[in-house]
C-alpha atoms as a PDB file:
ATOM      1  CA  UNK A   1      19.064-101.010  22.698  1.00  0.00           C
ATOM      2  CA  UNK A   2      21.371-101.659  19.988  1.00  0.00           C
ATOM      3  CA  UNK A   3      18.534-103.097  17.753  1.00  0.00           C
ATOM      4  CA  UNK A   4      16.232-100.382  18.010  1.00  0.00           C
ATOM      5  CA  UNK A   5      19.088 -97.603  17.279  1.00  0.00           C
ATOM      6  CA  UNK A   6      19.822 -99.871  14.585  1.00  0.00           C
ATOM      7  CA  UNK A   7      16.243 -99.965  13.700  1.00  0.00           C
ATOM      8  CA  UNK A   8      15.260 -96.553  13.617  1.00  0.00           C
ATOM      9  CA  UNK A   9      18.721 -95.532  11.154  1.00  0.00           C
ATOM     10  CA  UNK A  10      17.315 -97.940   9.144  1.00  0.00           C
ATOM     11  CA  UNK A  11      14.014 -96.752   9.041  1.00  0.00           C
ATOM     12  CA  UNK A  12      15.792 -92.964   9.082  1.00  0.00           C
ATOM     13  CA  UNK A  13      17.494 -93.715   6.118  1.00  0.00           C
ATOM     14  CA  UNK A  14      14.573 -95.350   3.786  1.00  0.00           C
ATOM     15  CA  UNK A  15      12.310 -92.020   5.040  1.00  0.00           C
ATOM     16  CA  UNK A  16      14.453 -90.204   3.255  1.00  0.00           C
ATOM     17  CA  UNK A  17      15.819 -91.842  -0.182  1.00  0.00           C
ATOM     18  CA  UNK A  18      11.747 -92.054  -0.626  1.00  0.00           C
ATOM     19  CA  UNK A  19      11.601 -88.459   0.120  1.00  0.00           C
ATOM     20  CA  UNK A  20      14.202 -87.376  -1.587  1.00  0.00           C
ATOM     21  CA  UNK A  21      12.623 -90.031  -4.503  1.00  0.00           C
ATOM     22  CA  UNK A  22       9.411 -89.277  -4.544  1.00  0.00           C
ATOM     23  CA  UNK A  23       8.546 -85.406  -3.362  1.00  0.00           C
ATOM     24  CA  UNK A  24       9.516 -83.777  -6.290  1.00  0.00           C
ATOM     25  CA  UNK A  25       7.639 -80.145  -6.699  1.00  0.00           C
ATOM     26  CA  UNK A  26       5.963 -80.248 -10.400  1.00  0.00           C
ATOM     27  CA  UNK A  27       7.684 -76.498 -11.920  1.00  0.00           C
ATOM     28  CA  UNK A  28       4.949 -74.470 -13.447  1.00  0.00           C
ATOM     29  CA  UNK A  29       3.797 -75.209 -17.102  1.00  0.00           C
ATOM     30  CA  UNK A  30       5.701 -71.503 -17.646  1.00  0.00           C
ATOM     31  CA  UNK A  31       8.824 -73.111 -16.793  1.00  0.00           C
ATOM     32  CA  UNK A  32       8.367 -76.438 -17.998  1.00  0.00           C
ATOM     33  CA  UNK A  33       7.591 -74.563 -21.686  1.00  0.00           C
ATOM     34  CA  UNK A  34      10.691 -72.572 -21.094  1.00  0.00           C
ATOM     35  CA  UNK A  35      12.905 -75.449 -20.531  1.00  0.00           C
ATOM     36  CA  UNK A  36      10.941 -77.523 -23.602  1.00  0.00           C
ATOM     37  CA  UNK A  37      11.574 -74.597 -25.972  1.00  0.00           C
ATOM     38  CA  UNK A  38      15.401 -73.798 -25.330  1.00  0.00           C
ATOM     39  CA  UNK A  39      16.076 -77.627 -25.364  1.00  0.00           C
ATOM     40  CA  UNK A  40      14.487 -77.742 -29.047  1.00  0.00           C
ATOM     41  CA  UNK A  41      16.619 -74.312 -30.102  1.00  0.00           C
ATOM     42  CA  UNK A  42      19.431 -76.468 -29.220  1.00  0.00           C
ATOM     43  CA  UNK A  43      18.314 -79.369 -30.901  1.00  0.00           C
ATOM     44  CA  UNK A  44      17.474 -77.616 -34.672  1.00  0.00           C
ATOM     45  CA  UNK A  45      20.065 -75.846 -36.207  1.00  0.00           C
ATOM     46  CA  UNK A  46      19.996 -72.105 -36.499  1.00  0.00           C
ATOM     47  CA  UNK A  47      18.082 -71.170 -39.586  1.00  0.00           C
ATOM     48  CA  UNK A  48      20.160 -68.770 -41.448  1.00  0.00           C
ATOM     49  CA  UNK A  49      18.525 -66.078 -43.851  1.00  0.00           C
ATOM     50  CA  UNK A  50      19.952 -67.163 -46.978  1.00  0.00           C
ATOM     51  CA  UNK A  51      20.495 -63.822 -48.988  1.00  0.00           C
ATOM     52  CA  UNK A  52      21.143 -63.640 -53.004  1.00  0.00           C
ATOM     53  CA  UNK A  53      25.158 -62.692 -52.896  1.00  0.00           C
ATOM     54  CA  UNK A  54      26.531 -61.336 -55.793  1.00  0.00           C
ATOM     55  CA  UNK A  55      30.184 -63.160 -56.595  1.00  0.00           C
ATOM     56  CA  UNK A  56      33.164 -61.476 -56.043  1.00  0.00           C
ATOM     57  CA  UNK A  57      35.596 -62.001 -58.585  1.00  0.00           C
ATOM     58  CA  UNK A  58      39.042 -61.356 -56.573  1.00  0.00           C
ATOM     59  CA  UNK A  59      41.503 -59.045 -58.080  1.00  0.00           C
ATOM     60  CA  UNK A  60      44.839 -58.421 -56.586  1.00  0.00           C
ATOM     61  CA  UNK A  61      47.853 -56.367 -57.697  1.00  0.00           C
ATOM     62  CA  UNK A  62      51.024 -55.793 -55.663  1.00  0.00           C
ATOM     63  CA  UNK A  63      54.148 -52.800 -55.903  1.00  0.00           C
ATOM     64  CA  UNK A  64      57.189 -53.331 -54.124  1.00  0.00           C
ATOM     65  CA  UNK A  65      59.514 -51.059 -53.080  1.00  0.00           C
ATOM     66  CA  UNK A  66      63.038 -51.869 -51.636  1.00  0.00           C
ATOM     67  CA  UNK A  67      64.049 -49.395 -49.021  1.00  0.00           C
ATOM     68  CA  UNK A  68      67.541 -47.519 -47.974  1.00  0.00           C
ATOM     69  CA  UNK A  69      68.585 -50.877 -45.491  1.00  0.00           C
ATOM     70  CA  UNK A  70      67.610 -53.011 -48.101  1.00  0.00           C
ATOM     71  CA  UNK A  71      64.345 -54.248 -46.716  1.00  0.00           C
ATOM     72  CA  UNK A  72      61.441 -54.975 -49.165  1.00  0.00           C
ATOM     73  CA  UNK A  73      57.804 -52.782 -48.307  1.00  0.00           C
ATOM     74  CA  UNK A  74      54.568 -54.326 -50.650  1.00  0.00           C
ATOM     75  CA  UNK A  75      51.835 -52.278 -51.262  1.00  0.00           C
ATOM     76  CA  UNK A  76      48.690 -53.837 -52.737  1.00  0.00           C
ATOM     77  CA  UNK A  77      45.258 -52.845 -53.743  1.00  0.00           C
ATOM     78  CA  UNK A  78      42.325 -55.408 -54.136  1.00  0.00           C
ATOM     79  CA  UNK A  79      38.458 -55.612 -53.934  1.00  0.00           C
ATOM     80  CA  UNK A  80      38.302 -57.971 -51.109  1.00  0.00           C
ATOM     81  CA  UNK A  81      36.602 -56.443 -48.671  1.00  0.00           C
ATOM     82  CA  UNK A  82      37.654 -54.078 -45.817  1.00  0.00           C
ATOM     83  CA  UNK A  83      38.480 -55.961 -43.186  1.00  0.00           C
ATOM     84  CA  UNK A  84      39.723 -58.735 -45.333  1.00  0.00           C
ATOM     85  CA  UNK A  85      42.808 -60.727 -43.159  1.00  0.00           C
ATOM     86  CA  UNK A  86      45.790 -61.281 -45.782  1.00  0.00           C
ATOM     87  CA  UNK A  87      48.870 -62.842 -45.331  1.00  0.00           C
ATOM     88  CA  UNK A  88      51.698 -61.252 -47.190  1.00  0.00           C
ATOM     89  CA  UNK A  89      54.878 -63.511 -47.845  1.00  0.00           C
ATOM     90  CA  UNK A  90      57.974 -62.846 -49.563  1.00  0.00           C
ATOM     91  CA  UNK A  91      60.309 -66.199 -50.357  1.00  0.00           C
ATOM     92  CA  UNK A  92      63.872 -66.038 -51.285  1.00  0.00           C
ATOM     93  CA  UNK A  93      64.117 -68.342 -55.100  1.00  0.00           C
ATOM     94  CA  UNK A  94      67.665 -69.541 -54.370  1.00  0.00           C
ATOM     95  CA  UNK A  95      67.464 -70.484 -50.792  1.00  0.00           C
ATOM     96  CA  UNK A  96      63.552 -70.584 -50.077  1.00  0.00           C
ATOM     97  CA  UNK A  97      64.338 -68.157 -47.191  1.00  0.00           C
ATOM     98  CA  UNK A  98      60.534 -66.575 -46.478  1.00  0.00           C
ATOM     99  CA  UNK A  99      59.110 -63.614 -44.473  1.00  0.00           C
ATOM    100  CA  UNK A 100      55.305 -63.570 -43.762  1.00  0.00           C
ATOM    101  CA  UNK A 101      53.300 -60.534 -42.255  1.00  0.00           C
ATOM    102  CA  UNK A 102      49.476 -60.705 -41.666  1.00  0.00           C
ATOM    103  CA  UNK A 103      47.362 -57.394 -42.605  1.00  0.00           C
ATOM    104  CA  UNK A 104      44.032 -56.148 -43.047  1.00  0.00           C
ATOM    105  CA  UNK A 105      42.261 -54.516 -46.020  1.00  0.00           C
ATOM    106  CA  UNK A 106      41.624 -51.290 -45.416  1.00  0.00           C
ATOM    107  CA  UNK A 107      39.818 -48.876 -48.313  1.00  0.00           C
ATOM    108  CA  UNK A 108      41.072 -51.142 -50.983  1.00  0.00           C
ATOM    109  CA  UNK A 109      44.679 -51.525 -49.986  1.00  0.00           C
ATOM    110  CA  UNK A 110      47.086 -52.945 -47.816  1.00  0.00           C
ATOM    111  CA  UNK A 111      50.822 -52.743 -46.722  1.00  0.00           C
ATOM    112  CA  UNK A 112      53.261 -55.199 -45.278  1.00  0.00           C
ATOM    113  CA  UNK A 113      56.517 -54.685 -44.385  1.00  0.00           C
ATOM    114  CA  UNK A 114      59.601 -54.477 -43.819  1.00  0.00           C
ATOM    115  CA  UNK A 115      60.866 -57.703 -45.260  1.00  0.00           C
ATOM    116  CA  UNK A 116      64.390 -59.544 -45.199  1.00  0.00           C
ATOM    117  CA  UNK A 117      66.980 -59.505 -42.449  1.00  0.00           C
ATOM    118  CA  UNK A 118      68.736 -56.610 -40.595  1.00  0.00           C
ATOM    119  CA  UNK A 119      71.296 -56.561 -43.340  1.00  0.00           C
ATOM    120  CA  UNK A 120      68.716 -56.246 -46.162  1.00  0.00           C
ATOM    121  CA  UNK A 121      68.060 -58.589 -49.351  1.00  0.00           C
ATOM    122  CA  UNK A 122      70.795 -58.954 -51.658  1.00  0.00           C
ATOM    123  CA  UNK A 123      70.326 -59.717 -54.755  1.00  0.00           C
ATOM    124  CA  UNK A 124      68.672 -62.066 -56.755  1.00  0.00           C
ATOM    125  CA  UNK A 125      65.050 -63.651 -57.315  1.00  0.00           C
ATOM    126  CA  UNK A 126      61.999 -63.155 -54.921  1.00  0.00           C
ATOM    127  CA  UNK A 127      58.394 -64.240 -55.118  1.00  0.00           C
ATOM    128  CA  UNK A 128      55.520 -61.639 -53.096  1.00  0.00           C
ATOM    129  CA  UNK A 129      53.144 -63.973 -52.350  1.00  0.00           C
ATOM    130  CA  UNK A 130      49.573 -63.017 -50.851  1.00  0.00           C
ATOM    131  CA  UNK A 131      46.852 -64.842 -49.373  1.00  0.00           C
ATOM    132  CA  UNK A 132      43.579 -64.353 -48.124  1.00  0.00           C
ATOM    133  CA  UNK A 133      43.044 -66.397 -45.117  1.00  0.00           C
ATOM    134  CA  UNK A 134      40.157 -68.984 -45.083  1.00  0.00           C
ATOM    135  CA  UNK A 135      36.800 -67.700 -43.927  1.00  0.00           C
ATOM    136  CA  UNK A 136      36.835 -68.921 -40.919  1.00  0.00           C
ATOM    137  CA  UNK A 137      38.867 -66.784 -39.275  1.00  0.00           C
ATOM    138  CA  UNK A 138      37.360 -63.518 -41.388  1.00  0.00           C
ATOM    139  CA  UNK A 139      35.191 -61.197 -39.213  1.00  0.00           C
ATOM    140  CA  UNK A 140      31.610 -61.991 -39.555  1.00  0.00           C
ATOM    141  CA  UNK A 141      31.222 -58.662 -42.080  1.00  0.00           C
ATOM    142  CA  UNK A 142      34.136 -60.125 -44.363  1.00  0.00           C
ATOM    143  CA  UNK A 143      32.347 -63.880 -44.280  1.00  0.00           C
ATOM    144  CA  UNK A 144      28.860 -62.577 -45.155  1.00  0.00           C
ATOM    145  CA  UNK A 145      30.913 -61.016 -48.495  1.00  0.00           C
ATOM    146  CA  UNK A 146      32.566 -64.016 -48.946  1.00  0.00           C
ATOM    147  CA  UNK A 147      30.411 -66.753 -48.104  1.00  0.00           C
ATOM    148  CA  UNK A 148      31.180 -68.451 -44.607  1.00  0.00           C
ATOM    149  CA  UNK A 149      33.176 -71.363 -46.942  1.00  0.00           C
ATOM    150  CA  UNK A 150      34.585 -68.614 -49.949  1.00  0.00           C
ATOM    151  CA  UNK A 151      32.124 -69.894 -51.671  1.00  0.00           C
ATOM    152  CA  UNK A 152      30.908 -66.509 -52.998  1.00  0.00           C
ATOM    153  CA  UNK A 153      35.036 -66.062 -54.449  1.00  0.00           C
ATOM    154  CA  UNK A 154      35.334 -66.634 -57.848  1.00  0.00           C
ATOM    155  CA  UNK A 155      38.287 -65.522 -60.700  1.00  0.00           C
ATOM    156  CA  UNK A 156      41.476 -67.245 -61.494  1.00  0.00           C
ATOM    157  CA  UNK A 157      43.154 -66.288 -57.861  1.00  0.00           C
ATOM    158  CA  UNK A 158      40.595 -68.517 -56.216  1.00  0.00           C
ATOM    159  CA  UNK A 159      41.223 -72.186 -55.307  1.00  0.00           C
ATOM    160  CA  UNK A 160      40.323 -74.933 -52.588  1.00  0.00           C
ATOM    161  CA  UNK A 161      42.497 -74.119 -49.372  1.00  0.00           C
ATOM    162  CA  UNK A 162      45.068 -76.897 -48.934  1.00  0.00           C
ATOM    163  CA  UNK A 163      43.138 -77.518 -45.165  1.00  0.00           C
ATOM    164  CA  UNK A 164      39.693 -78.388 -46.910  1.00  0.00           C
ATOM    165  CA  UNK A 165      38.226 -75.202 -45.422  1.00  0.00           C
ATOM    166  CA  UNK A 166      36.708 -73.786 -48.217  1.00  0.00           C
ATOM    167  CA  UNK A 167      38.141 -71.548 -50.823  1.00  0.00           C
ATOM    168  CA  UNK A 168      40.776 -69.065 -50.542  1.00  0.00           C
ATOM    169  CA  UNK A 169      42.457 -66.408 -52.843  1.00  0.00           C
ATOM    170  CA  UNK A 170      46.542 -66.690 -54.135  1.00  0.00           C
ATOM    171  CA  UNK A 171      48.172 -64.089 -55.588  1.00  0.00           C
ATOM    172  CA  UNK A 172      51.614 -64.444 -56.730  1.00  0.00           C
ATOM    173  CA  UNK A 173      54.457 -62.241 -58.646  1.00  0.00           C
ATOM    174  CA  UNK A 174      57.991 -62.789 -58.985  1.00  0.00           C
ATOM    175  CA  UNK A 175      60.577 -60.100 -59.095  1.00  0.00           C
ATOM    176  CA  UNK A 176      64.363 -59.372 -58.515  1.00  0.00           C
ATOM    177  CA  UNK A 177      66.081 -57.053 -56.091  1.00  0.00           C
ATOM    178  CA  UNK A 178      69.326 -55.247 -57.592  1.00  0.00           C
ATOM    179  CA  UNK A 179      70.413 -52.244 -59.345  1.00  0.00           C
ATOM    180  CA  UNK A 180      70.838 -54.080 -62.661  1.00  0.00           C
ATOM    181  CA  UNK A 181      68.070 -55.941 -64.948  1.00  0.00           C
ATOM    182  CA  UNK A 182      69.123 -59.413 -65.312  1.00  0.00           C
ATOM    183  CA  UNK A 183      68.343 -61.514 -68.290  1.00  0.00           C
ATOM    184  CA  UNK A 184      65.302 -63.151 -68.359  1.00  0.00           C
ATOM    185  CA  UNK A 185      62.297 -64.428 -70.354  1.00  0.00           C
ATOM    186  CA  UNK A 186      59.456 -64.817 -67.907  1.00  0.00           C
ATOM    187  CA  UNK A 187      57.503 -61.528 -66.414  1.00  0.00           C
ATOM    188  CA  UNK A 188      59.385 -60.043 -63.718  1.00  0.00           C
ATOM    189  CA  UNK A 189      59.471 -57.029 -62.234  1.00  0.00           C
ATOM    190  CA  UNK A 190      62.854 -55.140 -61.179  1.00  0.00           C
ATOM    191  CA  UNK A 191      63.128 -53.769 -57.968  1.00  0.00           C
ATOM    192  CA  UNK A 192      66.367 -51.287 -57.449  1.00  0.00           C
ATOM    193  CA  UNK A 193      67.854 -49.604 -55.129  1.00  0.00           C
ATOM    194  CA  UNK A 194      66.534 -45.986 -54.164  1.00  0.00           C
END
């Protein structure tokens, strides 16, 4: 009895691997053509229109104002487009103290602020520092200005991001926070108390 239980598992068990092997519906050629297409959409990159982009040659100019606690506001204008993520930082010369705020461009300008600690800046020598970020993380309006690499940024501000993620745009300016001009030779503007 044993062998014959054993038997017919056996025989059980090959029925169906061979079924399970071998029974396969064939999908209609609809399907299969489907399936064939989306697999090669997958396999070929996505052609991308390649328009004829003008360059943008980046200009970027920067006021700062100090407020009534002492904290620093920067205004800027540019032609980057609207949209455009910049990243504002202010560093401290002596001590190398920084502040950073992100913003967008919006109509040509953009505003960051307020900078320095509760107490306010004292003075001394600051550098306004702004950045616009690498392409990648643009919206897709901002990269199709700018190329999806910065390529389409050209002008003095522009240079290879330190990351090797294309090109990005610097713009720097020092200036100094107090109520009196200090001597100096180099270009500086003088930011005084209100």
């Amino acid at each position: 009895m044993h062998k014959t239980l054993g038997g017919i598992s056996i025989v059980l068990v090959s029925a169906l691997l061979l079924a399970g092997c071998g029974s396969q519906e064939e999908e209609p050629a609809a399907v299969q053509s489907d399936a064939a297409s989306r697999e090669a959409e997958l396999q070929q990159p996505e052609e991308m229109v390649v328009e004829d982009v003008e360059p943008l040659e980046v200009a970027i100019s920067t006021h700062a104002t100090l407020r009534t606690d002492r904290r620093l506001m920067v205004e800027g204008e540019t032609n980057l487009p609207d949209g455009a993520q910049v990243q504002v930082t202010i560093e401290r010369e002596i001590s190398r103290v920084r502040w950073q705020s992100r913003t967008s461009v919006m109509d040509g300008q953009f505003d960051a602020g307020p900078f320095g600690s509760g107490s306010g800046l004292p003075d001394g020598g600051y550098i306004v520092r702004v950045q616009l970020s690498e392409a990648s993380v643009q919206p897709r309006d901002v990269q199709a200005r700018i190329g999806t690499q910065g390529e389409y940024l050209t002008g003095e501000l522009v240079s290879q991001s330190r990351h090797g993620l294309g090109q990005v745009a610097t713009y720097s300016r020092r200036f100094l926070v107090g109520s009196e001009p200090r001597r100096t030779r180099d270009q500086v503007t003088v930011v005084e108390d209100n």
